[in-house]
PDB file of N, CA and C in Angstrom:
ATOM      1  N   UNK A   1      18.420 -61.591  29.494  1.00  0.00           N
ATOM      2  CA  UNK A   1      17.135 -61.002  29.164  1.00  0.00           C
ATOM      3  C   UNK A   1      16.462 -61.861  28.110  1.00  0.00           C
ATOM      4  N   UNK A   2      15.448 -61.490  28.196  1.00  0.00           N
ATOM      5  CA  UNK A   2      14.301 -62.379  26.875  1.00  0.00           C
ATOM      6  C   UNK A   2      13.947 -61.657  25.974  1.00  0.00           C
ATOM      7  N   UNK A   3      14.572 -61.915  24.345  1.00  0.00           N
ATOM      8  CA  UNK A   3      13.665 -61.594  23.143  1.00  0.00           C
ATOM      9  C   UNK A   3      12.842 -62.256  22.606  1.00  0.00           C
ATOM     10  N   UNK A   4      12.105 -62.190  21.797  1.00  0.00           N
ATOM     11  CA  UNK A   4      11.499 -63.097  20.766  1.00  0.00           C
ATOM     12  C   UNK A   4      12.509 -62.817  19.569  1.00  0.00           C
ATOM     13  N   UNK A   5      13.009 -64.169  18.779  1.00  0.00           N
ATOM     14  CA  UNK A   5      13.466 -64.345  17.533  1.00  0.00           C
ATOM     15  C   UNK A   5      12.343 -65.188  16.568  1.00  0.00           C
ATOM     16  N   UNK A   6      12.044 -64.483  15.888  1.00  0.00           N
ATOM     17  CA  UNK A   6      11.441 -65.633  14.963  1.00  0.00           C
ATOM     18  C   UNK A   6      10.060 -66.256  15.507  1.00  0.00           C
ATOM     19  N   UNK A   7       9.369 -65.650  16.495  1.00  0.00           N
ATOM     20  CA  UNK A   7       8.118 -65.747  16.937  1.00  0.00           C
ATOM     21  C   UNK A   7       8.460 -67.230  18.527  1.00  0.00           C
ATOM     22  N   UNK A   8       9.814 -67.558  18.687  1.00  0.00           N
ATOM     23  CA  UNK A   8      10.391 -68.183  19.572  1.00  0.00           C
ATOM     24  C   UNK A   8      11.235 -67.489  20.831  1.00  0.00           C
ATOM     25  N   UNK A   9      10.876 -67.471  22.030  1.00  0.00           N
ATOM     26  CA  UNK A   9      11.599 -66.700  23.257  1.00  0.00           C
ATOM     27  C   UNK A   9      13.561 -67.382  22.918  1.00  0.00           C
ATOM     28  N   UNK A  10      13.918 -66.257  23.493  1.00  0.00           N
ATOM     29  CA  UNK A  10      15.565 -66.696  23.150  1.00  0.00           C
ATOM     30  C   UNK A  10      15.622 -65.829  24.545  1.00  0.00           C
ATOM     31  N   UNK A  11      16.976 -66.063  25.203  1.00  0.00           N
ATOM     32  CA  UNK A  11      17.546 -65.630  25.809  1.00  0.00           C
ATOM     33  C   UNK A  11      19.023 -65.072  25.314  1.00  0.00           C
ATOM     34  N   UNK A  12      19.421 -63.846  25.762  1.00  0.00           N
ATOM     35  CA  UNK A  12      20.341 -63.168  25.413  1.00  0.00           C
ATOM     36  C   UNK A  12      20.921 -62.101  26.486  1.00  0.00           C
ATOM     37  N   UNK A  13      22.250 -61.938  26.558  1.00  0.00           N
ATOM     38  CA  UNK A  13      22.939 -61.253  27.916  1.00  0.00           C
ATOM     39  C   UNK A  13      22.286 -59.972  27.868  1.00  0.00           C
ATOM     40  N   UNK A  14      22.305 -59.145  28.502  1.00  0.00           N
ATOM     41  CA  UNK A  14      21.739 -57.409  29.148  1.00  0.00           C
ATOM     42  C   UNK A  14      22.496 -57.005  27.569  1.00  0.00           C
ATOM     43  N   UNK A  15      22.484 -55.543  27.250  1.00  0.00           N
ATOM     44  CA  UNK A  15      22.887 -55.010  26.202  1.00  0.00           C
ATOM     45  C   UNK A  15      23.169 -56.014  24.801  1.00  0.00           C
ATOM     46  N   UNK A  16      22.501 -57.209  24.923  1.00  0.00           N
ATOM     47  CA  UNK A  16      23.643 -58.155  23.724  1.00  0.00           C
ATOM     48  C   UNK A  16      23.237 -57.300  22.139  1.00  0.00           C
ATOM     49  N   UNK A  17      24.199 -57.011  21.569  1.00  0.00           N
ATOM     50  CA  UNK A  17      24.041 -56.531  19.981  1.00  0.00           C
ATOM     51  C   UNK A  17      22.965 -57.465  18.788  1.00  0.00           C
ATOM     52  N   UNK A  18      22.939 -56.969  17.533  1.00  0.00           N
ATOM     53  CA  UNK A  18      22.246 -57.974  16.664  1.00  0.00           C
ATOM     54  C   UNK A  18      23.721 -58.662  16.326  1.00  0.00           C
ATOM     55  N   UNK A  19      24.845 -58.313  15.914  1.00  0.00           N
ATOM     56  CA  UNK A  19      25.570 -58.904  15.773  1.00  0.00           C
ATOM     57  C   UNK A  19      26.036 -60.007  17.110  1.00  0.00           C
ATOM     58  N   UNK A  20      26.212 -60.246  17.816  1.00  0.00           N
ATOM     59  CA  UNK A  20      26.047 -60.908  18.938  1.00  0.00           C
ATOM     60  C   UNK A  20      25.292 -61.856  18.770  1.00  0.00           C
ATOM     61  N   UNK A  21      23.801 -61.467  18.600  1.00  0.00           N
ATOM     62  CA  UNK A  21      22.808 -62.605  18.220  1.00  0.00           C
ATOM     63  C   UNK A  21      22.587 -63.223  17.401  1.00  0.00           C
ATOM     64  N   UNK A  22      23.224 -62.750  16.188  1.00  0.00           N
ATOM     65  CA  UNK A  22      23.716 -63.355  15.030  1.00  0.00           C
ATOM     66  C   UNK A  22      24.870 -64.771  15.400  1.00  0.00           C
ATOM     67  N   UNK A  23      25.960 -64.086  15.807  1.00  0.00           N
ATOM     68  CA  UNK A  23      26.544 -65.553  16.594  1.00  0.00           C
ATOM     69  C   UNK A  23      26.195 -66.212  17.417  1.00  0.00           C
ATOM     70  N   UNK A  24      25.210 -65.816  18.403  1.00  0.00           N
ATOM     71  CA  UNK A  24      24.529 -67.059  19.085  1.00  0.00           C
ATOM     72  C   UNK A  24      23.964 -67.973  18.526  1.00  0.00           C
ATOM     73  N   UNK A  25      23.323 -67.040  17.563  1.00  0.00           N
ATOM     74  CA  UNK A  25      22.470 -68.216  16.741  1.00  0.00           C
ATOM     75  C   UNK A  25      22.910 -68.997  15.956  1.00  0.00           C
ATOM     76  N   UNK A  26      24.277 -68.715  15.792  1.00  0.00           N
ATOM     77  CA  UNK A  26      25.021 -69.322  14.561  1.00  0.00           C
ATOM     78  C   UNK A  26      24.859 -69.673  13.087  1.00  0.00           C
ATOM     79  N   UNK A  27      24.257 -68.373  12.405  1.00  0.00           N
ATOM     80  CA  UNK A  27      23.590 -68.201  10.982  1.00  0.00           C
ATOM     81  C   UNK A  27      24.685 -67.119  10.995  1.00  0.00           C
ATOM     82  N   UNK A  28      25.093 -67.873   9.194  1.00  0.00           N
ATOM     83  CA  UNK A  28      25.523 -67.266   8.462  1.00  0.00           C
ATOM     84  C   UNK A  28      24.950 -65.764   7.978  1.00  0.00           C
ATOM     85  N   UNK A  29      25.567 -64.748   8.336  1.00  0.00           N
ATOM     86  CA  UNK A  29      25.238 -63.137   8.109  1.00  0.00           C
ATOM     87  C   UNK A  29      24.746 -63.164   6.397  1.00  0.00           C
ATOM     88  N   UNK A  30      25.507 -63.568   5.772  1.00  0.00           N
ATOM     89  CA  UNK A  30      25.554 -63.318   4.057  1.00  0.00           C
ATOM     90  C   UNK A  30      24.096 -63.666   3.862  1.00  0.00           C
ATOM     91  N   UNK A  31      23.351 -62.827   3.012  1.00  0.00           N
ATOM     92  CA  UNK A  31      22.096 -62.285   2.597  1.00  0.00           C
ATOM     93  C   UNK A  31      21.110 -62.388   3.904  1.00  0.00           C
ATOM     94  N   UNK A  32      21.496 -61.712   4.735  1.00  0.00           N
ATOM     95  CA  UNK A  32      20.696 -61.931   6.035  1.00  0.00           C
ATOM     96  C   UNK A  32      20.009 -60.559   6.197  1.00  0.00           C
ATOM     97  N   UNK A  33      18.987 -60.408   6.654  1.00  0.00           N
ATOM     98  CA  UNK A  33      18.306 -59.373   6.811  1.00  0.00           C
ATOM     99  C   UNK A  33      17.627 -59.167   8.428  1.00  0.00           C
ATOM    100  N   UNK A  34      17.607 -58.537   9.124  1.00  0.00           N
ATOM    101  CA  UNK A  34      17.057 -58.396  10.510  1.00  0.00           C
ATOM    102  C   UNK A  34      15.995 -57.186  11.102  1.00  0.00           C
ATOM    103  N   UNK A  35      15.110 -57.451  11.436  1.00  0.00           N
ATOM    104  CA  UNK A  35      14.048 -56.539  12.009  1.00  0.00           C
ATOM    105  C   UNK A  35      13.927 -56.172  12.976  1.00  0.00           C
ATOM    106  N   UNK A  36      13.948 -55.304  13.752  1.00  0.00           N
ATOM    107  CA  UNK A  36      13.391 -55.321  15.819  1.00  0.00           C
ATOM    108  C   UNK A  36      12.472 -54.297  15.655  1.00  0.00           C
ATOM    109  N   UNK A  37      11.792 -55.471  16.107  1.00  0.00           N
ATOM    110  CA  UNK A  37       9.849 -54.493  16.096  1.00  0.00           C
ATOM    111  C   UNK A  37       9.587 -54.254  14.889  1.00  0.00           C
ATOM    112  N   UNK A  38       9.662 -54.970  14.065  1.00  0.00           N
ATOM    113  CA  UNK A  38       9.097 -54.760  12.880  1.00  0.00           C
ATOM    114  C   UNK A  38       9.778 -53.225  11.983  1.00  0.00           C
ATOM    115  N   UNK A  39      11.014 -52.858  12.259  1.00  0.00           N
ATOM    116  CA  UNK A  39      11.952 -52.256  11.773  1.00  0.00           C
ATOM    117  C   UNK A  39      13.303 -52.710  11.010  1.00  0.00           C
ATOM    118  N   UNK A  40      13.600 -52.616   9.868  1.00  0.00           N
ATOM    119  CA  UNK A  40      14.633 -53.734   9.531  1.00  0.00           C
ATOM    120  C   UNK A  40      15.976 -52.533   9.831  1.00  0.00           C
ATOM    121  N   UNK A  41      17.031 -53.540  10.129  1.00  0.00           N
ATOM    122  CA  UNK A  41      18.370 -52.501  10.753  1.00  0.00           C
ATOM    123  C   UNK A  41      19.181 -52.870   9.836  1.00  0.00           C
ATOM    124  N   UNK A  42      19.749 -51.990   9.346  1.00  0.00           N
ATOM    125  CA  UNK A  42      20.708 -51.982   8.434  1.00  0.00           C
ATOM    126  C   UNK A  42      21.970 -52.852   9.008  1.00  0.00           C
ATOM    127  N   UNK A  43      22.903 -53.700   7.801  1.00  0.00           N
ATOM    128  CA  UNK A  43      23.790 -54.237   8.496  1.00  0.00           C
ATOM    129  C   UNK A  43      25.110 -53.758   9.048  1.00  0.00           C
ATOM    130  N   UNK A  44      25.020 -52.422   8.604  1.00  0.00           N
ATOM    131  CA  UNK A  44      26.421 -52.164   9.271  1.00  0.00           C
ATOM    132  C   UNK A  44      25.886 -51.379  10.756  1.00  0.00           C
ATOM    133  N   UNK A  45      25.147 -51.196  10.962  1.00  0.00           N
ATOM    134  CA  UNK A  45      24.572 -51.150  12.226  1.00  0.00           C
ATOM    135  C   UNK A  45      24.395 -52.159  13.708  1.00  0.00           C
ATOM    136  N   UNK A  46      24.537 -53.632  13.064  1.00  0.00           N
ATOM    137  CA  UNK A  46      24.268 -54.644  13.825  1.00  0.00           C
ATOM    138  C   UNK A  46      25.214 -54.657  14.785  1.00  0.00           C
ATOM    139  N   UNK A  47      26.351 -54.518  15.253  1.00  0.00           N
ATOM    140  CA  UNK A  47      27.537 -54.665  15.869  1.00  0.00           C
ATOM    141  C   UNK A  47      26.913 -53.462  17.372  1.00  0.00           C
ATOM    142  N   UNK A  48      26.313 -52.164  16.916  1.00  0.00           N
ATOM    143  CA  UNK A  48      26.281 -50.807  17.868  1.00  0.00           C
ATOM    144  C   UNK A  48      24.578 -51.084  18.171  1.00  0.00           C
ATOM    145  N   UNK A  49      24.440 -51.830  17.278  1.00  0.00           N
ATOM    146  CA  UNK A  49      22.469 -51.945  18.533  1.00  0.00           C
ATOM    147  C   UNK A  49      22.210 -53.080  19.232  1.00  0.00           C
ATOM    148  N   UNK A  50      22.059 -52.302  20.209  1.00  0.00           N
ATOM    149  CA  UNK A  50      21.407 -53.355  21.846  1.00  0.00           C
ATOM    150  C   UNK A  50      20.063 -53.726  21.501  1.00  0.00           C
ATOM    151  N   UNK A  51      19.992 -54.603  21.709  1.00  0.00           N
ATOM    152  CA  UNK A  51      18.996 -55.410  21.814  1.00  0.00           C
ATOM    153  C   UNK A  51      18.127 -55.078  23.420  1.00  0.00           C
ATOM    154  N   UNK A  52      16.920 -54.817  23.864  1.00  0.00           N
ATOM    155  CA  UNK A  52      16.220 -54.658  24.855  1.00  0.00           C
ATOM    156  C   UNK A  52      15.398 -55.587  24.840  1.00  0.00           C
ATOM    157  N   UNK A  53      14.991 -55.933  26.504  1.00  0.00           N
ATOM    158  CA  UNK A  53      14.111 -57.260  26.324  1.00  0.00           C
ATOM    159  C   UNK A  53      12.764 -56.985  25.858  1.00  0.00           C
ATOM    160  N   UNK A  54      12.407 -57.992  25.424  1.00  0.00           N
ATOM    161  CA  UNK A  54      11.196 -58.284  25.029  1.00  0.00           C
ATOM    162  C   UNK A  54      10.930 -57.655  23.510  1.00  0.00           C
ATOM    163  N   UNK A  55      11.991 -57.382  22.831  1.00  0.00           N
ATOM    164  CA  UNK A  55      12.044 -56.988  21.561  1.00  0.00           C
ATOM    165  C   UNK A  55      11.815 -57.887  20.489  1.00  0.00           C
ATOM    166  N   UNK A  56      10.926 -58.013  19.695  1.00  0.00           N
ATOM    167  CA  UNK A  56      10.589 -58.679  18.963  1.00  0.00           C
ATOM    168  C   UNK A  56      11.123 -58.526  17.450  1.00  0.00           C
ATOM    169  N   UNK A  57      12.505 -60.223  17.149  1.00  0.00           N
ATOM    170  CA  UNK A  57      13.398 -60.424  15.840  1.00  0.00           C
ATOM    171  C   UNK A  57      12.940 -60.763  15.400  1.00  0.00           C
ATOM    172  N   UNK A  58      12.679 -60.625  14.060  1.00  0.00           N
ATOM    173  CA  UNK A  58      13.062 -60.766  12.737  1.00  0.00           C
ATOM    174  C   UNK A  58      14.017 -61.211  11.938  1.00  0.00           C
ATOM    175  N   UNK A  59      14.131 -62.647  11.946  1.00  0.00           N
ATOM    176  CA  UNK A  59      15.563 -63.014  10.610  1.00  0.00           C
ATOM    177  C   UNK A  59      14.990 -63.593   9.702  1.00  0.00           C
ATOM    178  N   UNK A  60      15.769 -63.377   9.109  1.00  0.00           N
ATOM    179  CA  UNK A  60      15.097 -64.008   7.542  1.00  0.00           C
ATOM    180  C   UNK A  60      16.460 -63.413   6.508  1.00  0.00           C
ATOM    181  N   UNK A  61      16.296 -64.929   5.267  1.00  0.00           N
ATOM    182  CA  UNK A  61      17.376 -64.720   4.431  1.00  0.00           C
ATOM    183  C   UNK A  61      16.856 -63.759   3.226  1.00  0.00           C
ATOM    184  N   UNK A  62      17.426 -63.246   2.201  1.00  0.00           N
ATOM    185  CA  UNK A  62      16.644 -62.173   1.148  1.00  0.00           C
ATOM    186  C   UNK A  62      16.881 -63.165   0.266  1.00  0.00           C
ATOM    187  N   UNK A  63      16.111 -63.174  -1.207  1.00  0.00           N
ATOM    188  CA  UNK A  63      16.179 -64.064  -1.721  1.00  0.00           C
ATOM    189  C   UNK A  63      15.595 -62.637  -2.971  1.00  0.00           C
ATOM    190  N   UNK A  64      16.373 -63.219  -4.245  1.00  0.00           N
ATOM    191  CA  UNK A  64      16.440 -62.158  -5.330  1.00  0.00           C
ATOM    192  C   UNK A  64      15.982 -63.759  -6.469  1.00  0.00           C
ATOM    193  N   UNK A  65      15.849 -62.598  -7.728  1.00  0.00           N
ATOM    194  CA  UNK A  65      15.788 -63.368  -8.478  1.00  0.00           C
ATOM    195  C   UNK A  65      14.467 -62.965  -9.292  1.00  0.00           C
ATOM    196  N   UNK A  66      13.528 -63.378 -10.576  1.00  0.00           N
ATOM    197  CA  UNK A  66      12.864 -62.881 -11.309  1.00  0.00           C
ATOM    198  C   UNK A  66      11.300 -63.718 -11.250  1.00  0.00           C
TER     199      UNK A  66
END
């Protein structure tokens, strides 16, 4: 199936998880943050949500500091 990541089409298997797409993409999880549809998903969630096509990701690292 086809998402958008990052404003770029990706391809990804039927049901694939955010965690899943996290290893496709091969980015480091640590301070990682993720959106679908402009919703950010918590990370212990990433492993149990399917991804549907044409869902539009969000990655991006968090960045702290003053």
């Amino acid at each position: 199936m086809r998402i958008i990541v990052n404003q770029q089409a990706h391809k990804c298997d039927e049901g694939c998880s955010l965690q899943q797409l996290v290893t496709q993409l091969d980015i480091d999880p640590n301070g990682l943050a993720i959106a679908v549809n402009q919703q950010v998903i918590a990370k212990r969630l990433w492993p149990d949500y399917p991804l549907q096509p044409d869902d539009q990701v969000a990655v991006f690292h968090i960045v702290t500091g003053g």
